[in-house]
PDB file of N, CA and C in Angstrom:
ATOM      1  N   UNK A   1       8.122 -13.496   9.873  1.00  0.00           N
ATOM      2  CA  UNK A   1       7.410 -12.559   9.033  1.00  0.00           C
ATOM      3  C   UNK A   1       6.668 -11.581   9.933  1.00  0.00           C
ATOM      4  N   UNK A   2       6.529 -10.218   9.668  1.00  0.00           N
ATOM      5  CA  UNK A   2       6.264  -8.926  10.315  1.00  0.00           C
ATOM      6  C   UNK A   2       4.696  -8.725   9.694  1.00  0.00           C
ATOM      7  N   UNK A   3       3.781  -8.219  10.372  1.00  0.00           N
ATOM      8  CA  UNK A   3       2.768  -8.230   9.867  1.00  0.00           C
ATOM      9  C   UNK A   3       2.078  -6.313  10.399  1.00  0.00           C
ATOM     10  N   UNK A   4       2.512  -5.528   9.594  1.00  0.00           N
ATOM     11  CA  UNK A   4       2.729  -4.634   9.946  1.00  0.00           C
ATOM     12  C   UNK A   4       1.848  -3.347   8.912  1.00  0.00           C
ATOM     13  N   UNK A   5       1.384  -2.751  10.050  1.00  0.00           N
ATOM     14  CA  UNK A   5       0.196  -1.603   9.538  1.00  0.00           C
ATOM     15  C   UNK A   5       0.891  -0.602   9.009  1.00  0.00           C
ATOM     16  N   UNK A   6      -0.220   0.161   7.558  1.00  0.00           N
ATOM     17  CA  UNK A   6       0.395   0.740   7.256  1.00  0.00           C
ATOM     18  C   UNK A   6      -0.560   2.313   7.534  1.00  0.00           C
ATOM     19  N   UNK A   7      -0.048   3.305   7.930  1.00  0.00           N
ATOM     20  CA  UNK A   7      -0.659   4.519   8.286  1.00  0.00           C
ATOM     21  C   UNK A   7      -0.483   5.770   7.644  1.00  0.00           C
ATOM     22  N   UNK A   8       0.464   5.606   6.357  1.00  0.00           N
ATOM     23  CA  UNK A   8       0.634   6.760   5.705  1.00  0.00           C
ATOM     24  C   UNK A   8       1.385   6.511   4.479  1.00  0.00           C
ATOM     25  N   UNK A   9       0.895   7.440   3.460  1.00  0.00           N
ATOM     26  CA  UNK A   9       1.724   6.975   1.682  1.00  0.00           C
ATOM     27  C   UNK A   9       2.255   8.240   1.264  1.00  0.00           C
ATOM     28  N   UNK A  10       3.380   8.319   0.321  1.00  0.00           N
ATOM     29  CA  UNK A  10       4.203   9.795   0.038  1.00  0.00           C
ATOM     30  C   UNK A  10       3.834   9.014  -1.693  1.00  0.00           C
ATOM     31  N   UNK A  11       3.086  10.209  -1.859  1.00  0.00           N
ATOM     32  CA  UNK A  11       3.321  10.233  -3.960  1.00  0.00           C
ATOM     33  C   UNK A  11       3.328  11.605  -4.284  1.00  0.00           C
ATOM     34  N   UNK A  12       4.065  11.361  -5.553  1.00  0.00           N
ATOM     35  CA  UNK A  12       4.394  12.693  -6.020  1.00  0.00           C
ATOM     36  C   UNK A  12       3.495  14.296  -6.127  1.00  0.00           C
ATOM     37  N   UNK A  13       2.090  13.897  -6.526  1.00  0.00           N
ATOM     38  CA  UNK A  13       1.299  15.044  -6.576  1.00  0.00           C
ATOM     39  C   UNK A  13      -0.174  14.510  -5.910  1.00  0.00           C
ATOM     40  N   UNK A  14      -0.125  15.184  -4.363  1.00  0.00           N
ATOM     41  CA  UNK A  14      -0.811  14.870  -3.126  1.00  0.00           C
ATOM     42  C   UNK A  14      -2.640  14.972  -3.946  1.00  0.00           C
ATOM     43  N   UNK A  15      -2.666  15.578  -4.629  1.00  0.00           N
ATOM     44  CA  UNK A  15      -4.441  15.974  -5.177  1.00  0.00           C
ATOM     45  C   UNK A  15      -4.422  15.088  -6.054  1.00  0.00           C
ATOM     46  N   UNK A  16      -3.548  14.443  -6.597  1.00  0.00           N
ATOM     47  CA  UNK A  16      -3.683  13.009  -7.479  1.00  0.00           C
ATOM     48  C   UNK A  16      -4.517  11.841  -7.251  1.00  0.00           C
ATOM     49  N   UNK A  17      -5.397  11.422  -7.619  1.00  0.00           N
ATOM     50  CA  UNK A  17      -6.256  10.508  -7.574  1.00  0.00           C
ATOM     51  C   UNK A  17      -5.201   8.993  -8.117  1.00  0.00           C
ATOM     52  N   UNK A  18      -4.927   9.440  -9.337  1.00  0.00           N
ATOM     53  CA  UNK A  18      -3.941   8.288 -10.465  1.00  0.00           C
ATOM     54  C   UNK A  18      -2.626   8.052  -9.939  1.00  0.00           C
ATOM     55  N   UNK A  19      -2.250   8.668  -9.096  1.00  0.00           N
ATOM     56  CA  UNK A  19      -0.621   9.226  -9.066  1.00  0.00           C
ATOM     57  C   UNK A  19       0.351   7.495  -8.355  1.00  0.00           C
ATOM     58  N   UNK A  20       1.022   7.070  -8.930  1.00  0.00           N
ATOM     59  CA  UNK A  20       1.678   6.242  -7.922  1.00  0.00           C
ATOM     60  C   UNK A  20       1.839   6.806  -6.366  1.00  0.00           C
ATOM     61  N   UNK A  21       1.861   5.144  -6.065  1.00  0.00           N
ATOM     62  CA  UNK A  21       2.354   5.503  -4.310  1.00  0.00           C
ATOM     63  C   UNK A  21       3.917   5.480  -4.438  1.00  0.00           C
ATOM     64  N   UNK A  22       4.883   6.773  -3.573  1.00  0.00           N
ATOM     65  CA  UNK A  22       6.137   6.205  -3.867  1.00  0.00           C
ATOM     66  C   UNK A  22       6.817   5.059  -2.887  1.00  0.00           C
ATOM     67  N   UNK A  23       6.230   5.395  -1.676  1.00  0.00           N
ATOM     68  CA  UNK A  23       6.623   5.393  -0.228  1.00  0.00           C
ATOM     69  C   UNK A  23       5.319   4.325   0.430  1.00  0.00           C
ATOM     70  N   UNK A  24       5.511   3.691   1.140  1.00  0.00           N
ATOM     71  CA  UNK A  24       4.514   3.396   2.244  1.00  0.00           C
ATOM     72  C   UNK A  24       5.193   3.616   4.202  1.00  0.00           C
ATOM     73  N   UNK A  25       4.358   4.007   4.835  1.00  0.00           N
ATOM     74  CA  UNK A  25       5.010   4.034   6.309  1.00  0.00           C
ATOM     75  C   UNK A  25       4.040   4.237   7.128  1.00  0.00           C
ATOM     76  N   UNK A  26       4.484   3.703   8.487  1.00  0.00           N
ATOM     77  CA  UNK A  26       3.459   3.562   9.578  1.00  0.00           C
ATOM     78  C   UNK A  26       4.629   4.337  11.016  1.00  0.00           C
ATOM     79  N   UNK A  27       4.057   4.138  11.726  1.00  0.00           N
ATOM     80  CA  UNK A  27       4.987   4.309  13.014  1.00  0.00           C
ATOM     81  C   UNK A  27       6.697   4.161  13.481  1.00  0.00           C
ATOM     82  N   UNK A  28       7.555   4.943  12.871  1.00  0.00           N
ATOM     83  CA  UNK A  28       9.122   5.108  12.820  1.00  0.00           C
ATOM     84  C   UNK A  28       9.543   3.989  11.529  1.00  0.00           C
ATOM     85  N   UNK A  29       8.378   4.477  10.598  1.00  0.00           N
ATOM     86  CA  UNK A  29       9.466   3.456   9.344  1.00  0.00           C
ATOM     87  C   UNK A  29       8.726   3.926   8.282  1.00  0.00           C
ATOM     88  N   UNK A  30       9.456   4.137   7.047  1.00  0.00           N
ATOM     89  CA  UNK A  30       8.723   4.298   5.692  1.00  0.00           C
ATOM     90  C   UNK A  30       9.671   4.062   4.755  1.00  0.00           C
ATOM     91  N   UNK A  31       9.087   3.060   3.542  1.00  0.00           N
ATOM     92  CA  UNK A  31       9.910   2.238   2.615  1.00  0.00           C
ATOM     93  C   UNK A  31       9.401   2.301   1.348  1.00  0.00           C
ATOM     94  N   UNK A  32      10.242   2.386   0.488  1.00  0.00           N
ATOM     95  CA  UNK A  32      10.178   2.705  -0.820  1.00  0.00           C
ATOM     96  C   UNK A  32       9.077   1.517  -1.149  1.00  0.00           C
ATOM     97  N   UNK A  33       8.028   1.999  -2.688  1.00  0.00           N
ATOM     98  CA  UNK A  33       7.151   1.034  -2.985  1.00  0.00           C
ATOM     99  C   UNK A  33       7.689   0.031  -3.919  1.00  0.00           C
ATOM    100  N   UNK A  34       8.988  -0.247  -4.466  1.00  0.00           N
ATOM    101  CA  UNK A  34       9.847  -1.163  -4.917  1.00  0.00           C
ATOM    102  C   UNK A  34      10.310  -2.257  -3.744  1.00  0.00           C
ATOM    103  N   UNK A  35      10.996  -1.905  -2.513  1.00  0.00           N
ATOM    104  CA  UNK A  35      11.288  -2.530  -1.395  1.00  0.00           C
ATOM    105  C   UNK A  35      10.145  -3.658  -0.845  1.00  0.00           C
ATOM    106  N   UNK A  36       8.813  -2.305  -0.907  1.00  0.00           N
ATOM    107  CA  UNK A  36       7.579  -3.010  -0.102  1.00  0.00           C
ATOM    108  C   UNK A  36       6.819  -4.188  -1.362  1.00  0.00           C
ATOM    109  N   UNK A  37       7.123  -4.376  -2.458  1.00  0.00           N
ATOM    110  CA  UNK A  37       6.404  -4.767  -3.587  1.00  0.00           C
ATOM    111  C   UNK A  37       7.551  -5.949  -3.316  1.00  0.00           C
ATOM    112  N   UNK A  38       9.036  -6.694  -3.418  1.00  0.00           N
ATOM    113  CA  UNK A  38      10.253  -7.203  -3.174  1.00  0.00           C
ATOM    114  C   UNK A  38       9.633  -7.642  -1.695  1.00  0.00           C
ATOM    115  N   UNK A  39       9.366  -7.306  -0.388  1.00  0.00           N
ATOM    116  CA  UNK A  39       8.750  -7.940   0.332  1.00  0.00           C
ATOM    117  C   UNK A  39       7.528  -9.094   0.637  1.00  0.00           C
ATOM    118  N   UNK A  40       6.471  -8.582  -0.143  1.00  0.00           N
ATOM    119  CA  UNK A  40       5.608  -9.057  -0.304  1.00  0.00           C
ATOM    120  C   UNK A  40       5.515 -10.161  -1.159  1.00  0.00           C
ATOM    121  N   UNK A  41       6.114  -9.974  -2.343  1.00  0.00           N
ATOM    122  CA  UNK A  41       6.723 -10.864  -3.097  1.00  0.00           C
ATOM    123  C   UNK A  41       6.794 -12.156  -2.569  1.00  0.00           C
ATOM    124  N   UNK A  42       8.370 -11.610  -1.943  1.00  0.00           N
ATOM    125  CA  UNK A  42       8.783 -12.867  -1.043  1.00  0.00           C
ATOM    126  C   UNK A  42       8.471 -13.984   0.047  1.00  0.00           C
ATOM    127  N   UNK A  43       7.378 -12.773   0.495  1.00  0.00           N
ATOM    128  CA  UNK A  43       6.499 -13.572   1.587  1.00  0.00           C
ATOM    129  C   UNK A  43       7.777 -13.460   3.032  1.00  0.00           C
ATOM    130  N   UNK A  44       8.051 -12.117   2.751  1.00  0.00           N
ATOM    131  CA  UNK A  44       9.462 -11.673   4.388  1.00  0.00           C
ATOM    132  C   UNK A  44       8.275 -10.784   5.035  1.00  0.00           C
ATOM    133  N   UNK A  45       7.264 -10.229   4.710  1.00  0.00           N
ATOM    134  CA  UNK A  45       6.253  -9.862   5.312  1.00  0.00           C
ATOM    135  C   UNK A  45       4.844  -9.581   5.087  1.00  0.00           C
ATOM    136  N   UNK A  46       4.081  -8.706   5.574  1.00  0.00           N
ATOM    137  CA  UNK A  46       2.665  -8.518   5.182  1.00  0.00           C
ATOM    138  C   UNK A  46       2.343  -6.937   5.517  1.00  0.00           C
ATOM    139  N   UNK A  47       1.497  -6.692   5.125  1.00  0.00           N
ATOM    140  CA  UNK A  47       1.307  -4.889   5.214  1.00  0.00           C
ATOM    141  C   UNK A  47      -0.061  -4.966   5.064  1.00  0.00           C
ATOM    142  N   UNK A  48      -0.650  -4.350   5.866  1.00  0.00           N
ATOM    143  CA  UNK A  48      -2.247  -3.839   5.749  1.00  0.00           C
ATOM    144  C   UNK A  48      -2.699  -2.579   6.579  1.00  0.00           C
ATOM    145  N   UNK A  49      -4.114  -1.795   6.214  1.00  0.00           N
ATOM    146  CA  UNK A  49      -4.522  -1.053   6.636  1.00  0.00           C
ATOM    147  C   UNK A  49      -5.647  -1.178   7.115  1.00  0.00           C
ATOM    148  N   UNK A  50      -6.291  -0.364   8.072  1.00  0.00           N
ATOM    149  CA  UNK A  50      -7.472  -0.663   8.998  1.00  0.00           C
ATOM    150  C   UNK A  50      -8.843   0.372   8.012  1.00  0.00           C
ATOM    151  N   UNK A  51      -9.449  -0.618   7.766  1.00  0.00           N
ATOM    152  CA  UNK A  51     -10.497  -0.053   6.320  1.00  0.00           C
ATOM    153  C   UNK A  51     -11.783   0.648   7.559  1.00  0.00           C
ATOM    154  N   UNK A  52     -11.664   2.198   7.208  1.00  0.00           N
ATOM    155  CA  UNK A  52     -12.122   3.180   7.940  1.00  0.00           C
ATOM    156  C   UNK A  52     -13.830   2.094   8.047  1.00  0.00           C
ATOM    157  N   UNK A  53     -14.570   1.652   6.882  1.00  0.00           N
ATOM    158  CA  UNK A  53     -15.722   1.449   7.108  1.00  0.00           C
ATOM    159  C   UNK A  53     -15.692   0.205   7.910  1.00  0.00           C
ATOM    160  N   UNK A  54     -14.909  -0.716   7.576  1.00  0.00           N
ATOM    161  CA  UNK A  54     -15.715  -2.180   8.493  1.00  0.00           C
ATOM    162  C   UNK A  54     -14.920  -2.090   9.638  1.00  0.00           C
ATOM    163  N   UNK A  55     -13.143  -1.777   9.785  1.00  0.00           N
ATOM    164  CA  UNK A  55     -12.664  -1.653  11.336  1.00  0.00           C
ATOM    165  C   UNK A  55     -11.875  -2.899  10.812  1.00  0.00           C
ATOM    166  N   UNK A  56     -12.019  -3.491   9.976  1.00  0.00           N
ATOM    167  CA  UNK A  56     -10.816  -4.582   9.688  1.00  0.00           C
ATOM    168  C   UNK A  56     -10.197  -4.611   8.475  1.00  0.00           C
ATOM    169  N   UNK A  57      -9.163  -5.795   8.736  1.00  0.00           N
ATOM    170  CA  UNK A  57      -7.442  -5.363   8.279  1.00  0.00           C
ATOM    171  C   UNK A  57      -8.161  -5.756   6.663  1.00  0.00           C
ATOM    172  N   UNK A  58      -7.062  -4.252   6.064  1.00  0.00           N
ATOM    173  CA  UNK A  58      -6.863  -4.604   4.354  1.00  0.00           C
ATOM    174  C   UNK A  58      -6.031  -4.438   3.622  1.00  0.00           C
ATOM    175  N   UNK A  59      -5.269  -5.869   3.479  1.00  0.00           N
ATOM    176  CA  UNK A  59      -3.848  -6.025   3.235  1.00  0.00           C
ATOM    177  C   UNK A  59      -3.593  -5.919   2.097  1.00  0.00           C
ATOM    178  N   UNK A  60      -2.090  -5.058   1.748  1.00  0.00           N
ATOM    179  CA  UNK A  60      -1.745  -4.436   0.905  1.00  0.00           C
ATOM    180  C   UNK A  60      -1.051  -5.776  -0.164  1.00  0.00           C
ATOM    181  N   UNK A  61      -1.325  -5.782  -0.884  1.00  0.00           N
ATOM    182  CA  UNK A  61      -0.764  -6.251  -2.620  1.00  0.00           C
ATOM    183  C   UNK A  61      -0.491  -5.964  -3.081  1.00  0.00           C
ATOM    184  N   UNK A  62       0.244  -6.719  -4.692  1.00  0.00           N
ATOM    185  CA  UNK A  62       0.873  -6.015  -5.578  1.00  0.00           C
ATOM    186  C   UNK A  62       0.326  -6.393  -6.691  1.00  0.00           C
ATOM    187  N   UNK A  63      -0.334  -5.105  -7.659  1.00  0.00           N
ATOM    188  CA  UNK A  63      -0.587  -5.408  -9.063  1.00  0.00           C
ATOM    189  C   UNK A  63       0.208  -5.241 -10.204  1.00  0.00           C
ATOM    190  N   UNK A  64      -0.049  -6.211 -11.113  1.00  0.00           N
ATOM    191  CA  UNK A  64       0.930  -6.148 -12.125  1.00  0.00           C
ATOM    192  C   UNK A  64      -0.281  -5.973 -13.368  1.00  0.00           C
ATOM    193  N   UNK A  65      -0.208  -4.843 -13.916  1.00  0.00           N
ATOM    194  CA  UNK A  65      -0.464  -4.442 -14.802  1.00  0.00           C
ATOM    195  C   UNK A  65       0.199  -4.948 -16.248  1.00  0.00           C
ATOM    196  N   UNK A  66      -1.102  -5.526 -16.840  1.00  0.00           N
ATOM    197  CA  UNK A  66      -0.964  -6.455 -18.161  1.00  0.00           C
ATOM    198  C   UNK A  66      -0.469  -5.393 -19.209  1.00  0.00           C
ATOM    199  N   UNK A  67      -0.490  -3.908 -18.838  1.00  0.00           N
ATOM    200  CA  UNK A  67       0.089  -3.000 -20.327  1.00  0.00           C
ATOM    201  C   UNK A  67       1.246  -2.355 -20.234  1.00  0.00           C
ATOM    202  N   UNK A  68       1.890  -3.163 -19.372  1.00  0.00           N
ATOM    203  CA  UNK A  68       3.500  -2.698 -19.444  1.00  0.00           C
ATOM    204  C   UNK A  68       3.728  -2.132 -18.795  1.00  0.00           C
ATOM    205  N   UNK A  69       2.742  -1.315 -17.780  1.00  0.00           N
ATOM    206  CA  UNK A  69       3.238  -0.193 -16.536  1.00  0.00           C
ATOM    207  C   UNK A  69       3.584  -1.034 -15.636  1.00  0.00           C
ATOM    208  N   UNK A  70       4.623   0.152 -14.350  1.00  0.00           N
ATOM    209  CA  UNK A  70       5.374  -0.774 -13.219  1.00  0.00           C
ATOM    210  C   UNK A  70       3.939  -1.504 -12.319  1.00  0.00           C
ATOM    211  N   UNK A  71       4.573  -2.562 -11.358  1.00  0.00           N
ATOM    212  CA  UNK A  71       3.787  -3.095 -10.153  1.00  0.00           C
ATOM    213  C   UNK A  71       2.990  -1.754  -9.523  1.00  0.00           C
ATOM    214  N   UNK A  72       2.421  -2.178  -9.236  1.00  0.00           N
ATOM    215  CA  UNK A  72       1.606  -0.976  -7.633  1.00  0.00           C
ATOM    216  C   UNK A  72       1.269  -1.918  -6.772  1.00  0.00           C
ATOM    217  N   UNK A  73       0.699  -0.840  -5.678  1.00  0.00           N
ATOM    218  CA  UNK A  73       0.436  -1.166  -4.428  1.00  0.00           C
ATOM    219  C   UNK A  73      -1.321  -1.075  -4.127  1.00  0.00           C
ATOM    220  N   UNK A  74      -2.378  -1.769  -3.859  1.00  0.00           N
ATOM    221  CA  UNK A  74      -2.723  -1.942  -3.827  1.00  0.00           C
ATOM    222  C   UNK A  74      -4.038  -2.871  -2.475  1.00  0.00           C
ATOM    223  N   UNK A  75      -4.975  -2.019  -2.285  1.00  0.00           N
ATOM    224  CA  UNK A  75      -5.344  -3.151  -0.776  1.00  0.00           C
ATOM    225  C   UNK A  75      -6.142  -4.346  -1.257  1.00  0.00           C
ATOM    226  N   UNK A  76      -6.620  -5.484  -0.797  1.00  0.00           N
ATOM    227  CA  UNK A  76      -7.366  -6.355  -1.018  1.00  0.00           C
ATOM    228  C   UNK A  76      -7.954  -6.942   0.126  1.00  0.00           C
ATOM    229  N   UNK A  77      -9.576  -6.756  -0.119  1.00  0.00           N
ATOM    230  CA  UNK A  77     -10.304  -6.867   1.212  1.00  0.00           C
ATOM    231  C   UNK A  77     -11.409  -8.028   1.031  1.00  0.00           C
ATOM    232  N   UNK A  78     -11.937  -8.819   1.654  1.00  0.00           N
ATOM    233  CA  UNK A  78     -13.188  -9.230   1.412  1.00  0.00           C
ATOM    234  C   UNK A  78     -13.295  -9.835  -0.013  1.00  0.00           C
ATOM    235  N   UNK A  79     -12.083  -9.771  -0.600  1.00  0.00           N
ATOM    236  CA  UNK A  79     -12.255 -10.685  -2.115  1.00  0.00           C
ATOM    237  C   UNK A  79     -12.351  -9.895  -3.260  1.00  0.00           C
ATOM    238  N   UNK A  80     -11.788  -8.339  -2.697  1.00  0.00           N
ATOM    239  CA  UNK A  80     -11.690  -7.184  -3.656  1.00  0.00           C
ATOM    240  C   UNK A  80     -10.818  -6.878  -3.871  1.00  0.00           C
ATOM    241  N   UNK A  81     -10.493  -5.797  -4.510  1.00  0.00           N
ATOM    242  CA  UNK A  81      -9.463  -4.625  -4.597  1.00  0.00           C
ATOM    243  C   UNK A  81     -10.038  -3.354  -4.278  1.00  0.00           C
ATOM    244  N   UNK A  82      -9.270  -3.046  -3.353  1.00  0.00           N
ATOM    245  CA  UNK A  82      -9.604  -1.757  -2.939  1.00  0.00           C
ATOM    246  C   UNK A  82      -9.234  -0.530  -3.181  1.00  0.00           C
ATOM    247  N   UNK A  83      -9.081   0.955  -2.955  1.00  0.00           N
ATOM    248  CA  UNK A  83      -8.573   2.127  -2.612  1.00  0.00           C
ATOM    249  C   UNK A  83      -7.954   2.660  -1.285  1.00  0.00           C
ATOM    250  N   UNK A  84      -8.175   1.604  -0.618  1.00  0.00           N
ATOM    251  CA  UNK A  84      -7.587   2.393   1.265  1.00  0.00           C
ATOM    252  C   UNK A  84      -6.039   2.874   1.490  1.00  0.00           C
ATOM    253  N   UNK A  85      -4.939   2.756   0.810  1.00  0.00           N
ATOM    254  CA  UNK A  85      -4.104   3.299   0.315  1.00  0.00           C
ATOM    255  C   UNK A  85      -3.794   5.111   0.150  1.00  0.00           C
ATOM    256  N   UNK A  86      -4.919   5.041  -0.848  1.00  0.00           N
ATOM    257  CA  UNK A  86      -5.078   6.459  -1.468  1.00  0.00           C
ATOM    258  C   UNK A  86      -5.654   7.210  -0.628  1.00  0.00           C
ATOM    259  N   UNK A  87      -6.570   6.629   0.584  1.00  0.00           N
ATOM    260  CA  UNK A  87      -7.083   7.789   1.402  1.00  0.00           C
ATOM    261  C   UNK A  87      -6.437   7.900   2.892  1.00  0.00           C
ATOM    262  N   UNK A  88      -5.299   7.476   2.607  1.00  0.00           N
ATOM    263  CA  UNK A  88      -3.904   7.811   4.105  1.00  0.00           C
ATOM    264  C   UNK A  88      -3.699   8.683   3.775  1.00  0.00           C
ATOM    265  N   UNK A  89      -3.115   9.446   4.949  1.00  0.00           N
ATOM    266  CA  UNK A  89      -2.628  10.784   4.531  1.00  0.00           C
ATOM    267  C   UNK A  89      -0.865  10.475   4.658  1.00  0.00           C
ATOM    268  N   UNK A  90      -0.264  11.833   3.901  1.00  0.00           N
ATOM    269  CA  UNK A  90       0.343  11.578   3.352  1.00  0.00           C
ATOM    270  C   UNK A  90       1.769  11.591   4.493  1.00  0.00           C
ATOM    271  N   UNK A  91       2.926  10.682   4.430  1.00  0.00           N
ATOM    272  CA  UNK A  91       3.859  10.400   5.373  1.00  0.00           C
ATOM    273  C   UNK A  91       4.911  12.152   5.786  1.00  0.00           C
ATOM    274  N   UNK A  92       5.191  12.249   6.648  1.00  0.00           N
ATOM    275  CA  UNK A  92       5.662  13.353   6.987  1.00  0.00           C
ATOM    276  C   UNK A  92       7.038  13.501   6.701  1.00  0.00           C
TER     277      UNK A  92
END
């Protein structure tokens, strides 16, 4: 299992606060958020981001929304849910 940072997200409309993530990617790789949600799942790897305020890792999850919308992506830190996701910039 790969335990691998993530440094940048592609969604459809960049000034979107709400907007799905489509994409996640870090350093020569970026993968659809179906693929990365099918990973995690499985437990074939782990994904996290370096949370600008404390300097430590906040690994990415998957929520499943009880009203019928798809999975997302999601960080979980310290026994939370987070936003650190939404404030990557966006993959090139």
């Amino acid at each position: 299992m790969a335990d691998v940072q993530v440094t940048c997200i592609t969604k459809p409309d960049v000034l979107s606060s709400h907007e799905h993530i489509t994409q996640i990617g870090g350093v020569g790789w970026k993968w659809p958020r179906e693929a990365v949600i099918r990973s995690i799942e499985a437990k074939t790897n782990t994904f996290y981001v370096i949370d600008p305020a404390s300097g430590k890792k906040a690994y990415v999850g998957v929520v499943h929304p009880t009203d019928g919308r798809a999975p997302y992506l999601q960080t979980h830190a310290d026994g939370r849910w987070t936003n650190n996701l939404l404030s990557l910039p966006q993959c090139p």
